[in-house]
Protein backbone atom coordinates (compact mmCIF):
# COMPACT_ATOMS: atom_id res chain seq x y z
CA UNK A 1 49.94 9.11 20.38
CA UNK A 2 48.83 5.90 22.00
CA UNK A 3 47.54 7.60 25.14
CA UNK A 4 45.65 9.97 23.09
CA UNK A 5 43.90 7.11 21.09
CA UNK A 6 42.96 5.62 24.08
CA UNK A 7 41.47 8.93 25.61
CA UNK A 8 40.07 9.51 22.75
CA UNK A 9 38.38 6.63 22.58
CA UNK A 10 37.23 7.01 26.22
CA UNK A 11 35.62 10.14 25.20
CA UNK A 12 33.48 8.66 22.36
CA UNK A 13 32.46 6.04 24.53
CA UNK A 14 31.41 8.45 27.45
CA UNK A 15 29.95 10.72 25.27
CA UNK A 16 27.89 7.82 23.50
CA UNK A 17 26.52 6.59 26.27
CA UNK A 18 25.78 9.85 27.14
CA UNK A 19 23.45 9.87 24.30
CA UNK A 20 22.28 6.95 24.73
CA UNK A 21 21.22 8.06 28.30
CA UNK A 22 19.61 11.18 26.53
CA UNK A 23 17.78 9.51 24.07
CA UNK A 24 16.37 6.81 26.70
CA UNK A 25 15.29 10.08 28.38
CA UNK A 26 13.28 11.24 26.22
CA UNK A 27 12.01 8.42 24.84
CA UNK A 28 11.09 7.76 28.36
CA UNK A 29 9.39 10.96 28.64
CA UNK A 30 7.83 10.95 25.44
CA UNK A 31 6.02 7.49 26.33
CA UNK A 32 5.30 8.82 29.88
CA UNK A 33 1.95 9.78 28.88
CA UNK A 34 0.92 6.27 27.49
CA UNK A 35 1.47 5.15 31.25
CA UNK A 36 -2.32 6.20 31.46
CA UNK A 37 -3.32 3.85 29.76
CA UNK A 38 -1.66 0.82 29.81
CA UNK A 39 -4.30 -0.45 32.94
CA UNK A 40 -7.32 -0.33 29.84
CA UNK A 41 -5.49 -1.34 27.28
CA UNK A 42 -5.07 -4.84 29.03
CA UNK A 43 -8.39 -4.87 30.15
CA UNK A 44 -9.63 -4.19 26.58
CA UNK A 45 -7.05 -7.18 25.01
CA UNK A 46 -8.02 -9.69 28.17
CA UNK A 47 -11.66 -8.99 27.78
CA UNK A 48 -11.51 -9.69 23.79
CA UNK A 49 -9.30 -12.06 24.06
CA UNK A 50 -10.78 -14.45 26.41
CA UNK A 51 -13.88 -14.52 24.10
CA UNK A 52 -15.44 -16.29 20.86
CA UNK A 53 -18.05 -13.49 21.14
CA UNK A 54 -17.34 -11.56 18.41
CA UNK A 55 -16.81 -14.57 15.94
CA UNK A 56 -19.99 -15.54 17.32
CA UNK A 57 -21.71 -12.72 16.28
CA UNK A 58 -20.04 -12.87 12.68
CA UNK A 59 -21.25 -16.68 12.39
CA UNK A 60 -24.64 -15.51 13.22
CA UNK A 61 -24.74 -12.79 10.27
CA UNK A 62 -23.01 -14.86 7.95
CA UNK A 63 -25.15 -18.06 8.64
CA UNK A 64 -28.24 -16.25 9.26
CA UNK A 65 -28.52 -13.67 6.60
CA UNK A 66 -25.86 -14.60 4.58
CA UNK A 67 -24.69 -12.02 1.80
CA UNK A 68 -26.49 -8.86 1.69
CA UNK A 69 -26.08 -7.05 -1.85
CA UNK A 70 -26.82 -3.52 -1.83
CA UNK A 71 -30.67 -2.87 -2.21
CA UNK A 72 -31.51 -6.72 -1.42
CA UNK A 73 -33.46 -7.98 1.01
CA UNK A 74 -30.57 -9.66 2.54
CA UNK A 75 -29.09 -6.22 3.41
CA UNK A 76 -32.92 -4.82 5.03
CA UNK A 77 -32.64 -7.92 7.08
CA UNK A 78 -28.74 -7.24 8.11
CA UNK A 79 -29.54 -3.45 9.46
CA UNK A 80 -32.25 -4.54 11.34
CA UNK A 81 -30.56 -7.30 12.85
CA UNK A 82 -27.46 -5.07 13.68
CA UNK A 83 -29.93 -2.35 15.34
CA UNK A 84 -31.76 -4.56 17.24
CA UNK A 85 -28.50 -5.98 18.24
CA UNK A 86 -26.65 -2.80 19.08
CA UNK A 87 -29.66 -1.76 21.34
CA UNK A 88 -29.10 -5.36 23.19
CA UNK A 89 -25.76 -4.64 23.79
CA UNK A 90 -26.31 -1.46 25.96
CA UNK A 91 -24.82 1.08 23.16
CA UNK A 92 -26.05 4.92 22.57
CA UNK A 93 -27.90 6.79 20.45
CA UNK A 94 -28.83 3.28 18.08
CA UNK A 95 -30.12 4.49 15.44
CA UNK A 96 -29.75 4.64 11.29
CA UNK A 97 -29.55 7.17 8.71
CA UNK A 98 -31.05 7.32 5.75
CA UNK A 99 -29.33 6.45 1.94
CA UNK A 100 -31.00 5.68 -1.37
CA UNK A 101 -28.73 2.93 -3.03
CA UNK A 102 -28.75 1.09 -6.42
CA UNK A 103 -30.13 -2.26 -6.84
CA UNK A 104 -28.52 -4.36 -9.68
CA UNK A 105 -29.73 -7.43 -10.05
CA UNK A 106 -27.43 -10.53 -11.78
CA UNK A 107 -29.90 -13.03 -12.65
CA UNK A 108 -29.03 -16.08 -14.32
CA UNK A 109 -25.40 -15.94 -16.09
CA UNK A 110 -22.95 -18.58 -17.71
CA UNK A 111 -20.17 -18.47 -19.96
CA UNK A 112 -19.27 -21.43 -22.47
CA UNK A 113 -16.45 -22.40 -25.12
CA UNK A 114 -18.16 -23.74 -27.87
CA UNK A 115 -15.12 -24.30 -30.39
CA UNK A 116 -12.58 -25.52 -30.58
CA UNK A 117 -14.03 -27.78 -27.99
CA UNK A 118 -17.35 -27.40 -25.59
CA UNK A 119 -16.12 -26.40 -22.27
CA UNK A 120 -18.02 -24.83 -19.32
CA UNK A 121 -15.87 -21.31 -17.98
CA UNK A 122 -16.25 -20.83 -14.38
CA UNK A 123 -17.94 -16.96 -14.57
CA UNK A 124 -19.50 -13.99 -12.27
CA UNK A 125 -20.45 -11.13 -13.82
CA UNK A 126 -19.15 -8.50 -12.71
CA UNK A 127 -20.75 -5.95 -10.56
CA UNK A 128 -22.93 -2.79 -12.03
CA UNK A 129 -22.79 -4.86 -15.83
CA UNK A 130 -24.76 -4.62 -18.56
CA UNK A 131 -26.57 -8.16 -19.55
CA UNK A 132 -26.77 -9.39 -22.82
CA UNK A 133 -30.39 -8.75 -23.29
CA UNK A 134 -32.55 -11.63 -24.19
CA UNK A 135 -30.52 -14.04 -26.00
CA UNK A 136 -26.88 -15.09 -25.81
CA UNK A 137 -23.94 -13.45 -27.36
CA UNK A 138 -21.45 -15.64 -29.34
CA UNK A 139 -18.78 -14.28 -30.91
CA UNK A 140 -14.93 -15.33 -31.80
CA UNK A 141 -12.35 -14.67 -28.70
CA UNK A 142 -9.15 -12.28 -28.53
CA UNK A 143 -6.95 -12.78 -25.86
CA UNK A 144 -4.87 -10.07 -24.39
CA UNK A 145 -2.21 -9.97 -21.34
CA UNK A 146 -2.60 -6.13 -20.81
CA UNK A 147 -4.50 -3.07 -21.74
CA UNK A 148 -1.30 -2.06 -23.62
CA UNK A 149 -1.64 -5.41 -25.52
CA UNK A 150 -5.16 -4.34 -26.33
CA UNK A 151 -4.23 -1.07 -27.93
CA UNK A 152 -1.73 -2.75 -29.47
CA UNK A 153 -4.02 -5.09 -31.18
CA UNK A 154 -7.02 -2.90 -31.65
CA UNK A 155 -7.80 -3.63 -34.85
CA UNK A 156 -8.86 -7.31 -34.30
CA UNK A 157 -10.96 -6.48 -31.56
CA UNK A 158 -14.41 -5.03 -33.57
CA UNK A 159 -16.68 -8.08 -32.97
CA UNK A 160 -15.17 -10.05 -30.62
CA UNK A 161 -15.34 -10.82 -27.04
CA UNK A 162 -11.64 -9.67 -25.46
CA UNK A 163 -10.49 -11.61 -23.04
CA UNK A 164 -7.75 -9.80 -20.60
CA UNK A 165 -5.89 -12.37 -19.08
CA UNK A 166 -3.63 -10.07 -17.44
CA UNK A 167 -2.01 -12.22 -14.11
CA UNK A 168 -2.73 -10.82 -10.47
CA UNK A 169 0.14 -8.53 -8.35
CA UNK A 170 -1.26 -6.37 -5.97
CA UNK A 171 -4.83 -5.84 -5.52
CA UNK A 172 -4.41 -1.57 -6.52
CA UNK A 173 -2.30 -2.54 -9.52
CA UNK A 174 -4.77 -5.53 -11.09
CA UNK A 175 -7.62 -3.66 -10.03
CA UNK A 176 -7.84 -1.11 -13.15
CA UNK A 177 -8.23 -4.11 -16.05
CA UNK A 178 -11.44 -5.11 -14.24
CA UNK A 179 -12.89 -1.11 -13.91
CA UNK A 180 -11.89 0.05 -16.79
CA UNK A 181 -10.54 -2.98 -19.38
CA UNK A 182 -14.78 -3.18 -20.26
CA UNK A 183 -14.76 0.42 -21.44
CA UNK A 184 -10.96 0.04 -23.10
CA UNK A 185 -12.39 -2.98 -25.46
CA UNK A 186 -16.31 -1.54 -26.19
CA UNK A 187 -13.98 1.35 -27.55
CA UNK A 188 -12.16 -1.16 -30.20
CA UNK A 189 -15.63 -2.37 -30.95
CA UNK A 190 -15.46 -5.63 -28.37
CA UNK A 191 -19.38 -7.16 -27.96
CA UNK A 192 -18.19 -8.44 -24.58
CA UNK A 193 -15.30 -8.38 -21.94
CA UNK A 194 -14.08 -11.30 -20.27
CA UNK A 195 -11.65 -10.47 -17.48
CA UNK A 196 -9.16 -12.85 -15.48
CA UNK A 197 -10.46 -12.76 -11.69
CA UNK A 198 -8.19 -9.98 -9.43
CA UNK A 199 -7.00 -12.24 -7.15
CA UNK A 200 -4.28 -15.27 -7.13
CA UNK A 201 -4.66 -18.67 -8.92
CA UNK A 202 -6.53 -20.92 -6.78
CA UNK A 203 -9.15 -23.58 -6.51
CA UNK A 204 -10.95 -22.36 -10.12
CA UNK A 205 -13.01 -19.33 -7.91
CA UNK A 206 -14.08 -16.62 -10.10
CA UNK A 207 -13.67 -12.81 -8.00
CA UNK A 208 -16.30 -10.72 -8.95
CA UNK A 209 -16.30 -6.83 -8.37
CA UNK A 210 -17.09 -3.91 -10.05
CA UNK A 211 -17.21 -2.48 -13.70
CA UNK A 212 -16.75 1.15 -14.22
CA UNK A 213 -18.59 2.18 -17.78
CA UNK A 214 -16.77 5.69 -18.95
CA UNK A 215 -18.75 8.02 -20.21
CA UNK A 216 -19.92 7.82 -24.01
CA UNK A 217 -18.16 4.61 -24.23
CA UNK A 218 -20.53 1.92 -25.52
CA UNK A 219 -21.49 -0.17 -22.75
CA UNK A 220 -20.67 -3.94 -23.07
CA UNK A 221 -21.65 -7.00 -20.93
CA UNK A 222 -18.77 -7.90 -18.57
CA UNK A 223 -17.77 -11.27 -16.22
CA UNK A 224 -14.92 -12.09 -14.34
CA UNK A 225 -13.18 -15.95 -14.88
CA UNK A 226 -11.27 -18.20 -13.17
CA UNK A 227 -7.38 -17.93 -13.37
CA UNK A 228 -7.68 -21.31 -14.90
CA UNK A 229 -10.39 -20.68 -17.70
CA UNK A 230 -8.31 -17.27 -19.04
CA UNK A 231 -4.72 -19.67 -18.70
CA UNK A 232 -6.60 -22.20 -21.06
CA UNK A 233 -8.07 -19.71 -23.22
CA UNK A 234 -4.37 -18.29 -23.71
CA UNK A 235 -2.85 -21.94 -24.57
CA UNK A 236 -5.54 -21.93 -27.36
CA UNK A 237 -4.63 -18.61 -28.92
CA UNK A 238 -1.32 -19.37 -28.33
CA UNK A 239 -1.89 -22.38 -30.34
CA UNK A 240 -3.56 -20.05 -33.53
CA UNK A 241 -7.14 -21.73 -32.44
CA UNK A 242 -10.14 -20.06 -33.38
CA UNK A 243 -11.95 -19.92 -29.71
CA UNK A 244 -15.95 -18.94 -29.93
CA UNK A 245 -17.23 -18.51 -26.31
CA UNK A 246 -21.50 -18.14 -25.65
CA UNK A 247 -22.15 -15.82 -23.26
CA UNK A 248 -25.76 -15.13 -21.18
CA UNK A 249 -26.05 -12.51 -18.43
CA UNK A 250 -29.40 -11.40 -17.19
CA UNK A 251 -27.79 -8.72 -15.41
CA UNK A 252 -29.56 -5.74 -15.28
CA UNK A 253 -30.70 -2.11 -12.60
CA UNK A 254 -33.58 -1.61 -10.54
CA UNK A 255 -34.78 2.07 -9.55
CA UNK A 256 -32.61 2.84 -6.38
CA UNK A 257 -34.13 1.79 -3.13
CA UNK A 258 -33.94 3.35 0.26
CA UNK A 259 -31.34 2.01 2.64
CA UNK A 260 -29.37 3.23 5.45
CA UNK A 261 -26.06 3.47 7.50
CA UNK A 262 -25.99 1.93 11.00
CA UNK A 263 -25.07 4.47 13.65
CA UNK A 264 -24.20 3.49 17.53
CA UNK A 265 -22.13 5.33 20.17
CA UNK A 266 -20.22 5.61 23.32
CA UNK A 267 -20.96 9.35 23.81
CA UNK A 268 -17.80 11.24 25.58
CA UNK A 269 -17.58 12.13 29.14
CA UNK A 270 -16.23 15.62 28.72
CA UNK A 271 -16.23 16.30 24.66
CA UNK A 272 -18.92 14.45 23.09
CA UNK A 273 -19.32 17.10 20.73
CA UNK A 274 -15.63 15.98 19.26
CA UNK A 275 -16.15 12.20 17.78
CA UNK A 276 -13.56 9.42 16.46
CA UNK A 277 -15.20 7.08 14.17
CA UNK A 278 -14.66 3.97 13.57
CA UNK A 279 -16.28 0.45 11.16
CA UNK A 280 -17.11 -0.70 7.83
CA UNK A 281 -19.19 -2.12 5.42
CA UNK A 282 -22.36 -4.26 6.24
CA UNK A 283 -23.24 -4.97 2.22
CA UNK A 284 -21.24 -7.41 0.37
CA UNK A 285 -21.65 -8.86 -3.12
CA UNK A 286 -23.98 -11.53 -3.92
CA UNK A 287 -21.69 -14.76 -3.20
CA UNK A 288 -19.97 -16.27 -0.21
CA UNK A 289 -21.35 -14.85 2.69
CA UNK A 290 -19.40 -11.45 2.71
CA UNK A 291 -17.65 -12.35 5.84
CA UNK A 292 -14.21 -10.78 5.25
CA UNK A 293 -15.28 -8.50 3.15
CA UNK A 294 -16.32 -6.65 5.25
CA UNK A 295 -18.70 -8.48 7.93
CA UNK A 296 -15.25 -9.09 9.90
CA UNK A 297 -14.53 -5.68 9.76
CA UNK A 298 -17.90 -4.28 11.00
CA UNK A 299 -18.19 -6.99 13.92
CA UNK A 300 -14.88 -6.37 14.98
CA UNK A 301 -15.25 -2.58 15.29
CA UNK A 302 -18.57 -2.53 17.10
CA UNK A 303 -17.32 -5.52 19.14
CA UNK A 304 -14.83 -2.57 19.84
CA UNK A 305 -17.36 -0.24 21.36
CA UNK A 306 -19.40 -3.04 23.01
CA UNK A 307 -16.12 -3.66 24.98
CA UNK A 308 -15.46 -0.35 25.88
CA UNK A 309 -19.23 -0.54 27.54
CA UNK A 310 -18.96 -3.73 29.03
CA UNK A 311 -15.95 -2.92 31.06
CA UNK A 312 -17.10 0.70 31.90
CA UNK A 313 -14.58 2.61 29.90
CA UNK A 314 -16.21 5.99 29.21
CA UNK A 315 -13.20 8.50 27.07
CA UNK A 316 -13.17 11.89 26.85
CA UNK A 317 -14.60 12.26 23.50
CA UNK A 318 -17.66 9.94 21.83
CA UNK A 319 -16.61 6.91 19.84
CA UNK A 320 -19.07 6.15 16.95
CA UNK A 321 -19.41 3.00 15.29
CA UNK A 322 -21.00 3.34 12.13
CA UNK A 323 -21.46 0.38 9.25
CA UNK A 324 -21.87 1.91 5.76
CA UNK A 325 -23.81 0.75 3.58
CA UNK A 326 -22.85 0.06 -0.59
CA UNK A 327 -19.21 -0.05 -0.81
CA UNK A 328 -18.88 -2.38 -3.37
CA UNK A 329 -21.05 -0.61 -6.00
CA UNK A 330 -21.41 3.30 -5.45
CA UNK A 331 -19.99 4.25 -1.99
CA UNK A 332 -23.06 5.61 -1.57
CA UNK A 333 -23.01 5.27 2.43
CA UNK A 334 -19.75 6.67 2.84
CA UNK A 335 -21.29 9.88 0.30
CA UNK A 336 -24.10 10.27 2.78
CA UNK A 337 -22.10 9.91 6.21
CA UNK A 338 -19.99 13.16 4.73
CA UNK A 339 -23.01 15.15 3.94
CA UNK A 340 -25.50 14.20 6.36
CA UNK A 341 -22.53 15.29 9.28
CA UNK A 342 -20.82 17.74 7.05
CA UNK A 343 -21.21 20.53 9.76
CA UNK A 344 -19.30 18.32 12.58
CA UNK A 345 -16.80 16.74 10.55
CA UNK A 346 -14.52 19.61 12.06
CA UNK A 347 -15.11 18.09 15.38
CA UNK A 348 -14.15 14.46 13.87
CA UNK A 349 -10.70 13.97 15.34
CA UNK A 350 -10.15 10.40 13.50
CA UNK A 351 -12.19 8.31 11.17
CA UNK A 352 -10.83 4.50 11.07
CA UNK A 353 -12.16 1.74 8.93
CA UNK A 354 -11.60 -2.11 8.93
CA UNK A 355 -11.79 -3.11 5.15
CA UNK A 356 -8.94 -5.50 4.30
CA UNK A 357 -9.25 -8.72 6.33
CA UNK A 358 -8.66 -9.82 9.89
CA UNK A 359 -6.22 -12.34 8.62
CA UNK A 360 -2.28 -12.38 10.33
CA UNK A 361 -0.10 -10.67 9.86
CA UNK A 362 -1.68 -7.30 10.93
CA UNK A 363 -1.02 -3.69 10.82
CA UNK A 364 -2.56 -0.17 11.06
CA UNK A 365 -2.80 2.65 8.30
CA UNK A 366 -2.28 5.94 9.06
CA UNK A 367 -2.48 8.82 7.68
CA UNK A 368 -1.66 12.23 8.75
CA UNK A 369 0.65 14.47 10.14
CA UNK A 370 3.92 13.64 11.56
CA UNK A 371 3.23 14.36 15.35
CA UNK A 372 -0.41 12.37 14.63
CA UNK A 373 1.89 9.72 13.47
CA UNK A 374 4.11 9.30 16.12
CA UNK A 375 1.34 8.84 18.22
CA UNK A 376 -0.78 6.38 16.83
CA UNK A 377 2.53 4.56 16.53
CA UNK A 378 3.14 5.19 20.43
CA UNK A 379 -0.29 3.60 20.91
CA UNK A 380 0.10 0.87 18.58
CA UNK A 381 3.34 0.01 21.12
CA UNK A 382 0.31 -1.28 23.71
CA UNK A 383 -0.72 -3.79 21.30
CA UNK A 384 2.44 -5.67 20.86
CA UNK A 385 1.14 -8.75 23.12
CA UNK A 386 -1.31 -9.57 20.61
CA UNK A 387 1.13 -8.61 17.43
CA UNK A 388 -1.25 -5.38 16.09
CA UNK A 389 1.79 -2.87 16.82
CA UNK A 390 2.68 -2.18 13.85
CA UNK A 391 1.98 1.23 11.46
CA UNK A 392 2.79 2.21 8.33
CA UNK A 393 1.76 4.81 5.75
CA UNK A 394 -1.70 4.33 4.47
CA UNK A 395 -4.68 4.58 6.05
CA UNK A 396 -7.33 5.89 3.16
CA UNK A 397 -10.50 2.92 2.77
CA UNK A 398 -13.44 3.58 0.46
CA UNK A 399 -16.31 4.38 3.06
CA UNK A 400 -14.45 7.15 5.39
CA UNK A 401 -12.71 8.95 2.75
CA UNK A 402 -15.50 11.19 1.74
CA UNK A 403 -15.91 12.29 5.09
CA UNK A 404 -11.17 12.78 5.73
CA UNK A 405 -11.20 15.07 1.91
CA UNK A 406 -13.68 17.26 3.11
CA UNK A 407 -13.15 17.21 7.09
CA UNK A 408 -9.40 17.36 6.41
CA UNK A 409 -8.70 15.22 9.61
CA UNK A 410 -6.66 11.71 9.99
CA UNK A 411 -7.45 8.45 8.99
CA UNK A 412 -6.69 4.85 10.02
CA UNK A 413 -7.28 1.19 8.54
CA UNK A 414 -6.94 -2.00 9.73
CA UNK A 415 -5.30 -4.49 7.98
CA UNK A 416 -4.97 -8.07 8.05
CA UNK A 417 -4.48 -9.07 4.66
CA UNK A 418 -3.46 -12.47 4.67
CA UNK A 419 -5.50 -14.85 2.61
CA UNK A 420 -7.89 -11.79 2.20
CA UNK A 421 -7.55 -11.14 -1.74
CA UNK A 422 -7.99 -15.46 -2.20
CA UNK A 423 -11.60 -15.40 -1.32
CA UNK A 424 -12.78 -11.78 -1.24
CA UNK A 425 -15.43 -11.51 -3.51
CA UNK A 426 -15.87 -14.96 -4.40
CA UNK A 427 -18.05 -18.14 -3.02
CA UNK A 428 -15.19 -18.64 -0.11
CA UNK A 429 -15.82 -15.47 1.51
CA UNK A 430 -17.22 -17.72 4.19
CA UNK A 431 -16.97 -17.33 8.00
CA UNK A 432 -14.90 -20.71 8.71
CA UNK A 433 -11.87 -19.23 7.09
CA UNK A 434 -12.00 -16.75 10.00
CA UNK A 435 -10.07 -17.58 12.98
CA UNK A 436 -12.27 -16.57 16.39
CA UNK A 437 -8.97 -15.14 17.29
CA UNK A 438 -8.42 -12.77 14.42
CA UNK A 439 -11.85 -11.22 14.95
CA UNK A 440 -11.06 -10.80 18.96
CA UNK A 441 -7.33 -9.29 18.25
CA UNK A 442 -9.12 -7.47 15.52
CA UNK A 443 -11.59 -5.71 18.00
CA UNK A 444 -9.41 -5.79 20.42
CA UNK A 445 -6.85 -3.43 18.65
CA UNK A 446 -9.25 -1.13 16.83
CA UNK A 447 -10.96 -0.83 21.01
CA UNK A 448 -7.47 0.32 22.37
CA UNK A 449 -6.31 2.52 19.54
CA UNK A 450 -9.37 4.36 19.14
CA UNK A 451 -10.44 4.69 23.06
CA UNK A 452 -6.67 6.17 23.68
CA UNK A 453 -7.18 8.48 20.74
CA UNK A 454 -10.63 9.41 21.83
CA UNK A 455 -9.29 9.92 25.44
CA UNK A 456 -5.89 12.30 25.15
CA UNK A 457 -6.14 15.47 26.30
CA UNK A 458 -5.29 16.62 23.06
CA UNK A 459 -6.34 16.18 19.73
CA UNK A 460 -4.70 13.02 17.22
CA UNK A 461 -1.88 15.29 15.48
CA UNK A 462 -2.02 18.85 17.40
């Protein structure tokens, strides 16, 4: 018995390693194919790497322009600055395409507890609100913590401004109080809606964002405020005080005004007719500069194709950087992309978009088949010297998902998270909270992932 223990565990060990052997085979085979391309991919990471350029360039829209609101100024100068820049560069086929985009204006706004005591609430209103027309509303408060707690306590809503001070989790959870809490309290008979910034306590910075009005719902001014304004506003209810709160927005809409998407390429050297897409947003709201969201993300994926130029890296397939215009209020560019190249989105073999900070740590989305996958995972394994080699389900951003429902193809994001959700959409949305390196490892990953997709003999997924 003890000699056939010990052959049988002779036998599990050969036959282990035997597997083992296996499995390094084909793992060694399946990677094979990436041996291509591990000569560009370090050419693309040194190149970006070794260079402030693309935090430059980010600096220079940020200081320069600044913020660029959809249908502003700001935004005509942006596009024009981006094409003339493009064109500098070297890229192909510069050019824009037309979109007609709303223009809401926020004029001059505040927010103030009169009783029980005068304090000053630190306010934006949010984006696409109603104003308060030409003099101030004042009305008693009602504090909630959820849109449960509102329907709860519906009753004692008619007249009042509601206040949701509902605490921050994740950005897709929170996000729905802001959208739709407006609509929830106008409903109950609320004059206004107050709603706790979607974001994490810090530094008294009020997130702004969008409101979405449902239909026949009344529509009722609405403002975002500081974690710290809705925590004292709760101590005081808590308390059984009678809170009053003046509110003034100007807010208001122009007519739409025409605008457009900013198109460049590297066009393919055997299949320019098939296209991977990648970029993201040039508008941003009106504070901060709009540097993470999303100027981070647009320099860092045309930085992408710029590198691909400068080092003479010409794949099979055209790369095409686009930056979309109104994200934060309509989507509009990411609408027109998908019908202006409806007939060719069944030659789009990826769309990728860089929408959720530059910050560490970073990761790709993906979304897609299993095979597609694997391989964007397999590609991702090139980036581990700069820590970008990671990817996990996800993949879907605002601008490019038009364009995957009706194209049916994959889809990839960048993200960087990090400190992203503290100052997106707020005053710190500044470039000086951008590392140069993030923006270089940022362009630098979004260059090799999308040149090795653009370049396989096969299509991402098939």
């Amino acid at each position: 018995m003890r000699h056939q223990h010990q052959r049988l565990i002779v036998f599990a060990c050969l036959l282990f390693a035997s597997l083992a052997s296996t499995a390094r085979a084909q793992t060694a085979a399946s990677a094979a194919w990436l041996d291509a391309y591990r000569e560009p991919a370090s050419q693309l990471i040194a190149a970006s790497t070794a260079s402030t350029f693309a935090w430059n360039r980010l600096a220079q829209l940020t200081d320069t322009i600044g913020h660029r609101l959809s249908g502003s100024p700001a935004l005509d100068r942006a596009i024009k600055w981006a094409i003339a820049e493009m064109t500098r560069d070297g890229l192909e086929n510069v050019h824009t395409e037309p979109v007609m985009i709303p223009r809401w204006v926020r004029g001059k706004e505040s927010a103030d507890i009169l009783a029980p005591a005068p304090h000053a609430i630190a306010m934006l209103g949010l984006g696409d609100s109603v104003g308060t027309g030409s003099t101030a509303i004042q009305a008693d408060v009602l504090v909630v913590q959820s849109m449960a707690d509102l329907d709860a306590r519906k009753d004692l809503a008619k007249g009042r401004i509601v206040v949701f001070n509902v605490p921050f989790t994740t950005y897709d959870e929170t996000r729905p109080v802001r959208t739709d809490g407006p609509s929830l309290a106008a409903a109950d008979g609320a004059v206004a809606a107050l709603v706790r910034s979607i974001g994490p306590p810090g530094l008294r910075l009020p997130h702004t964002g969008s409101v979405s009005y449902r239909a026949g719902a009344p529509k009722i001014p609405a403002a975002a405020i500081a974690t710290e304004d809705a925590d004292r506003l709760q101590r005081m209810a808590d308390r059984g005080d009678r809170i009053t709160i003046r509110l003034q927005m100007d807010a208001h809409f122009e007519a739409d005004v025409p605008s457009a998407n900013v198109v460049a390429e590297l066009r393919g050297r055997e299949r320019p007719d098939e296209v991977v897409v990648l970029g993201g947003h040039l508008d941003s709201w009106d504070v901060g500069a709009g540097a993470s969201d999303d100027g981070g993300g647009c320099i860092a994926a045309w930085d992408a194709l710029r590198l691909m130029r400068t080092l003479g890296l010409r794949p099979r397939r055209t790369i095409r950087v686009v930056l979309w215009v109104n994200e934060e209020n309509g989507t509009r560019g990411g609408i027109a992309y998908r019908d202006q190249h409806r007939a060719e989105l069944a030659k789009h073999v990826m769309m990728l978009e860089a929408d959720s900070g530059l910050f560490s740590p970073v990761s790709f989305g993906f979304n897609g088949n299993n095979k597609g996958m694997a391989t964007a995972t397999a590609i991702a394994s090139l980036l581990a010297p700069i820590g970008a080699d990671h990817v996990m389900i996800g993949g879907e951003e605002a601008d490019i998902d038009p364009s995957i429902q009706a194209g049916h193809m994959p889809s990839m994001s960048y993200d960087g998270t990090g400190m992203y959700f503290q100052i997106h959409h707020t005053q710190a949305d500044t470039v000086d909270k951008i590392a140069p390196a993030d923006v270089s490892r940022a362009a630098a990953a979004m260059a090799v992932m999308t040149y090795v997709v653009a370049d396989m003999p096969t299509r991402l997924g098939e």
